[in-house]
C-alpha atoms as a PDB file:
ATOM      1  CA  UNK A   1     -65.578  38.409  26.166  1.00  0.00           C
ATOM      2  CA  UNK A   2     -69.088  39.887  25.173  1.00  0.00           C
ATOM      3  CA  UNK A   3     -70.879  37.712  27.904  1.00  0.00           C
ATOM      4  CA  UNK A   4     -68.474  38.935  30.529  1.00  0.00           C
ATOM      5  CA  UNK A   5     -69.649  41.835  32.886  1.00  0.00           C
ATOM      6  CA  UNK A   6     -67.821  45.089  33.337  1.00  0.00           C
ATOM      7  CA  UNK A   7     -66.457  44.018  36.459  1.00  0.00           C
ATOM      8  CA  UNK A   8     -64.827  41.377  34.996  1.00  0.00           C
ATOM      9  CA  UNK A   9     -63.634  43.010  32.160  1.00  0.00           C
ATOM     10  CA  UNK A  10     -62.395  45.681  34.118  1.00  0.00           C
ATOM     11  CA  UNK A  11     -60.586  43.388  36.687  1.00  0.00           C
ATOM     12  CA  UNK A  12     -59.156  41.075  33.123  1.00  0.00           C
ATOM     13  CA  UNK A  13     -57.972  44.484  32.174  1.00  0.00           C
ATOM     14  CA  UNK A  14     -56.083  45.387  35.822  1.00  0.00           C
ATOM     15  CA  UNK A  15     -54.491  42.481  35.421  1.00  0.00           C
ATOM     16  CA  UNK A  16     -53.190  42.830  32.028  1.00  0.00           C
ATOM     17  CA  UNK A  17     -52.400  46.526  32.768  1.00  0.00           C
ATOM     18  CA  UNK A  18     -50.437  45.346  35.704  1.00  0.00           C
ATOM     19  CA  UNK A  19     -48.369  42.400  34.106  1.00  0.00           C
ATOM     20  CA  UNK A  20     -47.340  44.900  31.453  1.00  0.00           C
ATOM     21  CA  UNK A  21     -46.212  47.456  34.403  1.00  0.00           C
ATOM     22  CA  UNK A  22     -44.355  44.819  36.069  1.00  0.00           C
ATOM     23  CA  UNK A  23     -42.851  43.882  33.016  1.00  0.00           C
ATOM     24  CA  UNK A  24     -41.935  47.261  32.203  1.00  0.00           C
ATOM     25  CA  UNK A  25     -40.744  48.315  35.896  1.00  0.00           C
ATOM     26  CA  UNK A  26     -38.685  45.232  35.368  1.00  0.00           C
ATOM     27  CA  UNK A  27     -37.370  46.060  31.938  1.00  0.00           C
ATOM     28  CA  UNK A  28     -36.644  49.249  33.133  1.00  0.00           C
ATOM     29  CA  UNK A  29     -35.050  48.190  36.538  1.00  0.00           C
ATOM     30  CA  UNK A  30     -32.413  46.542  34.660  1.00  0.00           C
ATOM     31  CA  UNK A  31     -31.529  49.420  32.178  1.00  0.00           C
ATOM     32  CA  UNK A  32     -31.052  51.583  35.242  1.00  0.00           C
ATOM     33  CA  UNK A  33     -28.744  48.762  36.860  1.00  0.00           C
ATOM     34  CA  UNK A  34     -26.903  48.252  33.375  1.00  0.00           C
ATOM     35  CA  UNK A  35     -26.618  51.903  33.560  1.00  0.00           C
ATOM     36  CA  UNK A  36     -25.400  52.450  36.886  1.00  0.00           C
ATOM     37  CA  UNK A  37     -23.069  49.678  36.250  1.00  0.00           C
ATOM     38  CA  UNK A  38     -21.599  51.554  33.619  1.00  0.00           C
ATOM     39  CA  UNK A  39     -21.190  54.790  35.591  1.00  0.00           C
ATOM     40  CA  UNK A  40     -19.603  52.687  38.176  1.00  0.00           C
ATOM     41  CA  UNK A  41     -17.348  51.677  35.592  1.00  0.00           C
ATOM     42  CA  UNK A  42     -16.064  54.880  34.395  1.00  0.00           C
ATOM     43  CA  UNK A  43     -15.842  56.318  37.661  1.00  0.00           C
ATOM     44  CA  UNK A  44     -12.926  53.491  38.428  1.00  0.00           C
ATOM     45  CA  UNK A  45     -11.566  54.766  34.965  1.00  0.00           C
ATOM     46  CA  UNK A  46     -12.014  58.272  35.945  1.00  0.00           C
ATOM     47  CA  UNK A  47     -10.445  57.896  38.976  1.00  0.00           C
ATOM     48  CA  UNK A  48      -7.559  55.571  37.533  1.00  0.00           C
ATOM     49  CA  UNK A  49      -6.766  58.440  35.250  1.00  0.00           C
ATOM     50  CA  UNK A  50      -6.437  61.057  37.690  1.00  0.00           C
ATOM     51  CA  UNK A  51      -4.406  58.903  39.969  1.00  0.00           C
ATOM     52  CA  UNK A  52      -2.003  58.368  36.547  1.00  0.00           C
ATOM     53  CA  UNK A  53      -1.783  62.048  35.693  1.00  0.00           C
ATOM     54  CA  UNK A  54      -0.613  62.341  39.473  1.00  0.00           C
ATOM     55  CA  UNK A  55       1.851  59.879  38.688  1.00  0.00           C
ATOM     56  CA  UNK A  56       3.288  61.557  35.782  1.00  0.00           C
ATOM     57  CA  UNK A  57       3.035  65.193  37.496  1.00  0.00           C
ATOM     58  CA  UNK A  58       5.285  63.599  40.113  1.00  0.00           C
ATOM     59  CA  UNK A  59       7.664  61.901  37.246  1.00  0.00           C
ATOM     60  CA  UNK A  60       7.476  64.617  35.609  1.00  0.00           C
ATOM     61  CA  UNK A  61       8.611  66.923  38.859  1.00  0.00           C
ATOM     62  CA  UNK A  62      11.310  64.373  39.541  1.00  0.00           C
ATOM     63  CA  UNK A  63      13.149  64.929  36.010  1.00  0.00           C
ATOM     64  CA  UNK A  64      12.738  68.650  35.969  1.00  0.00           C
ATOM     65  CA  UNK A  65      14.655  68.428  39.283  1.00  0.00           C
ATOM     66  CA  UNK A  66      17.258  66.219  37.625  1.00  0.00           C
ATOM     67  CA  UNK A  67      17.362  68.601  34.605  1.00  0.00           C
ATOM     68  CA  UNK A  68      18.473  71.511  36.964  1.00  0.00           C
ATOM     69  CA  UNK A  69      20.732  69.684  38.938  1.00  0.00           C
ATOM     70  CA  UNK A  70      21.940  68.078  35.855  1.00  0.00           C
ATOM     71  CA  UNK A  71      22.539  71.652  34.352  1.00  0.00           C
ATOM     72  CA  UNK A  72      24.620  72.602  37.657  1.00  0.00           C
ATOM     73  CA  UNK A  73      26.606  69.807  37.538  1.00  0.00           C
ATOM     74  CA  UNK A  74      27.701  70.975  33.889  1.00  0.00           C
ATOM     75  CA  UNK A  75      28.181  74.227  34.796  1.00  0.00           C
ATOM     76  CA  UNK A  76      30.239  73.262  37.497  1.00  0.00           C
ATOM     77  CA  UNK A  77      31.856  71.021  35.922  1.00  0.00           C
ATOM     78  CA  UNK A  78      33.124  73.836  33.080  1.00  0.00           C
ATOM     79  CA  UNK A  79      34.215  75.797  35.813  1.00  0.00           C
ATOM     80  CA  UNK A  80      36.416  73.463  37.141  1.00  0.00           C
ATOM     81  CA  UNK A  81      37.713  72.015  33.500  1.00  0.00           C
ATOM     82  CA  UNK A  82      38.389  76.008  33.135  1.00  0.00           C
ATOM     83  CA  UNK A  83      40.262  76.183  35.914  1.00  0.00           C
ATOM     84  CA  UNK A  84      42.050  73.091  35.492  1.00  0.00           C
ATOM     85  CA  UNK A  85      43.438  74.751  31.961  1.00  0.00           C
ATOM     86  CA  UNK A  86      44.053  77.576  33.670  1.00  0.00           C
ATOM     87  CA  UNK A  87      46.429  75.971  36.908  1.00  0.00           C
ATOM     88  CA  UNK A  88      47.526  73.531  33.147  1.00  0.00           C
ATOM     89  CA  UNK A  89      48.998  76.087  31.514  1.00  0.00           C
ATOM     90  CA  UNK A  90      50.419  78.139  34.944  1.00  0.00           C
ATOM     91  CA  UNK A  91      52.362  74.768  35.055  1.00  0.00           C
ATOM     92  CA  UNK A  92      53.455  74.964  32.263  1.00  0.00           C
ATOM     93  CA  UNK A  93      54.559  78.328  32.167  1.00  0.00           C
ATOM     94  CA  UNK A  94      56.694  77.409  35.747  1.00  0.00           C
ATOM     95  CA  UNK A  95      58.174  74.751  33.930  1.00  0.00           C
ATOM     96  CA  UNK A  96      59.488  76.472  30.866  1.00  0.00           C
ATOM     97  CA  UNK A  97      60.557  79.253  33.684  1.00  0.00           C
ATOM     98  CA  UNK A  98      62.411  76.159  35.542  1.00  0.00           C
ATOM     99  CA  UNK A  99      63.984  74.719  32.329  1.00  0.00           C
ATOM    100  CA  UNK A 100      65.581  78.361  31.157  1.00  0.00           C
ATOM    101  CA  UNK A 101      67.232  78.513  34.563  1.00  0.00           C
ATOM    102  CA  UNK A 102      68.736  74.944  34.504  1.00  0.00           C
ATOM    103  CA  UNK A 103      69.655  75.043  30.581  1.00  0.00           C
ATOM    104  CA  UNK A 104      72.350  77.381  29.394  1.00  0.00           C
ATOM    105  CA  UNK A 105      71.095  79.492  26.423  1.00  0.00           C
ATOM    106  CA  UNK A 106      73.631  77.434  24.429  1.00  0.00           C
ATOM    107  CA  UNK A 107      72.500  74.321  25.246  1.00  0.00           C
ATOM    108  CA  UNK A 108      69.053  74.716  25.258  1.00  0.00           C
ATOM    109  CA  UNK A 109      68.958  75.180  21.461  1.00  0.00           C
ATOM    110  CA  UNK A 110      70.812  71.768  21.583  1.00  0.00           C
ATOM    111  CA  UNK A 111      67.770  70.246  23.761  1.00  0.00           C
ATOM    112  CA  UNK A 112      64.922  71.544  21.884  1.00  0.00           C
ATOM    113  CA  UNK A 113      66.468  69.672  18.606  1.00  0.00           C
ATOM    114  CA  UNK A 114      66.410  66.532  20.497  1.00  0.00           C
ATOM    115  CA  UNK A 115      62.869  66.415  21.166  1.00  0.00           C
END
Protein backbone atom coordinates (compact mmCIF):
# COMPACT_ATOMS: atom_id res chain seq x y z
CA UNK A 1 0.00 0.00 0.00
CA UNK A 2 3.16 2.26 0.64
CA UNK A 3 4.20 2.04 -3.14
CA UNK A 4 0.74 3.08 -4.20
CA UNK A 5 0.17 6.84 -5.17
CA UNK A 6 -2.40 9.08 -3.59
CA UNK A 7 -4.58 8.73 -6.40
CA UNK A 8 -4.83 5.34 -5.96
CA UNK A 9 -5.17 5.29 -2.49
CA UNK A 10 -7.67 7.78 -2.62
CA UNK A 11 -9.74 6.03 -5.40
CA UNK A 12 -9.07 2.26 -3.08
CA UNK A 13 -10.56 4.39 -0.40
CA UNK A 14 -13.88 5.71 -2.61
CA UNK A 15 -14.45 2.48 -3.21
CA UNK A 16 -14.36 1.09 0.17
CA UNK A 17 -16.23 4.21 1.44
CA UNK A 18 -18.84 3.48 -1.11
CA UNK A 19 -19.36 -0.39 -0.58
CA UNK A 20 -19.82 0.43 3.09
CA UNK A 21 -22.59 3.21 2.04
CA UNK A 22 -24.27 0.83 -0.13
CA UNK A 23 -24.19 -1.62 2.42
CA UNK A 24 -25.48 0.64 4.90
CA UNK A 25 -28.24 2.38 2.54
CA UNK A 26 -29.13 -1.23 2.09
CA UNK A 27 -29.15 -2.23 5.72
CA UNK A 28 -31.02 0.64 6.35
CA UNK A 29 -33.52 0.32 3.37
CA UNK A 30 -34.74 -2.76 4.87
CA UNK A 31 -35.24 -1.50 8.54
CA UNK A 32 -37.37 1.24 7.04
CA UNK A 33 -39.39 -1.49 4.95
CA UNK A 34 -39.54 -3.85 8.14
CA UNK A 35 -40.73 -0.77 9.74
CA UNK A 36 -43.25 0.39 7.47
CA UNK A 37 -44.41 -3.09 7.32
CA UNK A 38 -45.13 -2.97 10.79
CA UNK A 39 -47.04 0.33 10.71
CA UNK A 40 -48.96 -1.17 7.94
CA UNK A 41 -49.72 -3.80 10.24
CA UNK A 42 -51.15 -1.97 13.06
CA UNK A 43 -52.97 0.32 11.00
CA UNK A 44 -55.19 -2.95 9.78
CA UNK A 45 -55.34 -3.59 13.66
CA UNK A 46 -56.16 -0.08 14.32
CA UNK A 47 -58.65 0.06 11.97
CA UNK A 48 -60.10 -3.53 12.85
CA UNK A 49 -60.59 -2.18 16.32
CA UNK A 50 -62.46 0.78 15.53
CA UNK A 51 -64.65 -1.04 13.11
CA UNK A 52 -65.32 -3.61 16.38
CA UNK A 53 -66.05 -0.85 18.86
CA UNK A 54 -68.64 0.28 16.07
CA UNK A 55 -69.94 -3.04 16.22
CA UNK A 56 -70.48 -3.17 19.83
CA UNK A 57 -71.79 0.63 19.98
CA UNK A 58 -74.44 -0.68 17.59
CA UNK A 59 -75.03 -4.04 19.85
CA UNK A 60 -74.86 -2.22 22.44
CA UNK A 61 -77.69 0.46 21.03
CA UNK A 62 -79.75 -2.52 19.95
CA UNK A 63 -80.14 -3.98 23.68
CA UNK A 64 -80.64 -0.66 25.32
CA UNK A 65 -83.59 -0.42 22.88
CA UNK A 66 -84.73 -3.88 23.93
CA UNK A 67 -84.20 -2.94 27.63
CA UNK A 68 -86.80 -0.05 27.24
CA UNK A 69 -89.15 -1.79 25.29
CA UNK A 70 -88.64 -4.70 27.47
CA UNK A 71 -89.43 -2.40 30.55
CA UNK A 72 -92.80 -1.23 28.70
CA UNK A 73 -93.85 -4.42 28.01
CA UNK A 74 -93.68 -5.12 31.93
CA UNK A 75 -95.23 -2.20 32.78
CA UNK A 76 -97.89 -2.87 30.56
CA UNK A 77 -98.18 -5.96 31.27
CA UNK A 78 -98.86 -5.03 35.31
CA UNK A 79 -101.37 -2.81 34.16
CA UNK A 80 -103.29 -5.18 32.51
CA UNK A 81 -102.67 -8.19 35.27
CA UNK A 82 -104.08 -5.16 37.59
CA UNK A 83 -106.87 -4.76 35.77
CA UNK A 84 -107.56 -8.23 35.16
CA UNK A 85 -107.81 -8.58 39.28
CA UNK A 86 -109.69 -5.80 39.28
CA UNK A 87 -112.69 -6.95 36.39
CA UNK A 88 -111.62 -10.77 38.74
CA UNK A 89 -112.89 -9.72 41.68
CA UNK A 90 -115.99 -7.31 40.06
CA UNK A 91 -116.96 -10.89 38.90
CA UNK A 92 -116.88 -12.12 41.65
CA UNK A 93 -118.62 -9.70 43.56
CA UNK A 94 -121.70 -10.05 40.62
CA UNK A 95 -121.68 -13.53 41.32
CA UNK A 96 -122.05 -13.63 45.05
CA UNK A 97 -124.77 -10.67 44.20
CA UNK A 98 -126.41 -13.38 41.66
CA UNK A 99 -126.21 -16.33 44.13
CA UNK A 100 -128.03 -14.24 47.21
CA UNK A 101 -130.87 -13.55 44.79
CA UNK A 102 -131.34 -17.20 43.58
CA UNK A 103 -130.64 -18.84 47.20
CA UNK A 104 -133.13 -18.28 49.96
CA UNK A 105 -131.35 -17.04 53.15
CA UNK A 106 -132.33 -20.46 54.54
CA UNK A 107 -130.91 -22.41 52.12
CA UNK A 108 -127.94 -20.75 51.42
CA UNK A 109 -126.48 -21.64 54.85
CA UNK A 110 -127.37 -25.23 53.64
CA UNK A 111 -125.16 -24.60 50.32
CA UNK A 112 -122.20 -23.06 51.80
CA UNK A 113 -121.84 -26.40 54.11
CA UNK A 114 -121.79 -28.40 51.04
CA UNK A 115 -118.87 -26.91 49.53
Amino acid sequence: ARNESLPALLSRLDAVTTGVSARAVKEDSEVIDNLLRGLHEAHEELHNAKLKIQGAETEKEVLHHRLHQAEADRSKAAADAEELGKRHVEALELLTLERSKRIPPSAETLYSRED
